[in-house]
Protein backbone atom coordinates (compact mmCIF):
# COMPACT_ATOMS: atom_id res chain seq x y z
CA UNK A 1 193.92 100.85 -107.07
CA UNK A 2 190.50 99.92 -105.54
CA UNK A 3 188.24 98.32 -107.93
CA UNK A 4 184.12 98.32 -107.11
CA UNK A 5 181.25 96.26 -108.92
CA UNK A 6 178.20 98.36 -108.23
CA UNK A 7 174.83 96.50 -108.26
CA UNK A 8 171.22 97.94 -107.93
CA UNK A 9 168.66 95.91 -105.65
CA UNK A 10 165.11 96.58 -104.70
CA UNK A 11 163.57 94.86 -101.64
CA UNK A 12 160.75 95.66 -99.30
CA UNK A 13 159.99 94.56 -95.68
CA UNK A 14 156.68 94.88 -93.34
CA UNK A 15 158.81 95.02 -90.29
CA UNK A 16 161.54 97.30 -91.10
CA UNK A 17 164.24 98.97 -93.56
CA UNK A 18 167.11 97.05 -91.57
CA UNK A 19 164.73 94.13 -92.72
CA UNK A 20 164.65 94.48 -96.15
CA UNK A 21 168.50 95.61 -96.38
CA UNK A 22 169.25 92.10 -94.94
CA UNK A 23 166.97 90.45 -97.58
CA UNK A 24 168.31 92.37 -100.24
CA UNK A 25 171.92 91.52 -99.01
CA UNK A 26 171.39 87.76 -98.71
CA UNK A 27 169.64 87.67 -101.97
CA UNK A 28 172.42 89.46 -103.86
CA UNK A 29 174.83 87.23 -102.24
CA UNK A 30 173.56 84.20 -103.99
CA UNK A 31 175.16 85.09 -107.24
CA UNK A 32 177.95 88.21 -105.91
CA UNK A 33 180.65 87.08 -103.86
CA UNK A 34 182.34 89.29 -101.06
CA UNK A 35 179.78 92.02 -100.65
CA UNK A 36 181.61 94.37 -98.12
CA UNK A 37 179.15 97.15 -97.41
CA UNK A 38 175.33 98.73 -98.46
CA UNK A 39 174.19 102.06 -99.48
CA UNK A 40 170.46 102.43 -98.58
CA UNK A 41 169.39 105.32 -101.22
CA UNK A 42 165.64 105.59 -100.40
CA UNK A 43 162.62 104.76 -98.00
CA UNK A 44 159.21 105.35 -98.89
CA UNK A 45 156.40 104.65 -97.18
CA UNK A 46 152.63 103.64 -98.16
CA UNK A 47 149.94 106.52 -96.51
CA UNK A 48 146.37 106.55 -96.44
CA UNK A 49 143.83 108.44 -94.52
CA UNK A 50 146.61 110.56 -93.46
CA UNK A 51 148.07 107.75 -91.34
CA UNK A 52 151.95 105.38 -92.23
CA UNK A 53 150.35 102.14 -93.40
C-alpha cells in the first residue's frame, strides 16, 4: 500500500516556471521530508498592451 501526503504551494519566478518549481520545492522541503516528485498544475502569465510581460 502506497501512502501520499499531498501539499499545495504557490511560487512565482521572473526567469522561469522551472525557476519557481525549484523555489517552491526547496521551500517545502524545509518543513516536509522526502519530497519525491512535483505536479505543476498551472502557468499564467501577466499581459499588457497585448505583449507577455
Amino acid at each position: 500500500m502506497a501512502v501520499l501526503k499531498v501539499i499545495e504551494v504557490l511560487s512565482n519566478s521572473e526567469k522561469s516556471w522551472e525557476d519557481a518549481t525549484k523555489k517552491a520545492v526547496k521551500h517545502a522541503s524545509k518543513s516536509v521530508k522526502n519530497i519525491r516528485s512535483v505536479y505543476v498544475q498551472d502557468q499564467s502569465a501577466s499581459v499588457k498592451d497585448g505583449e507577455v510581460v
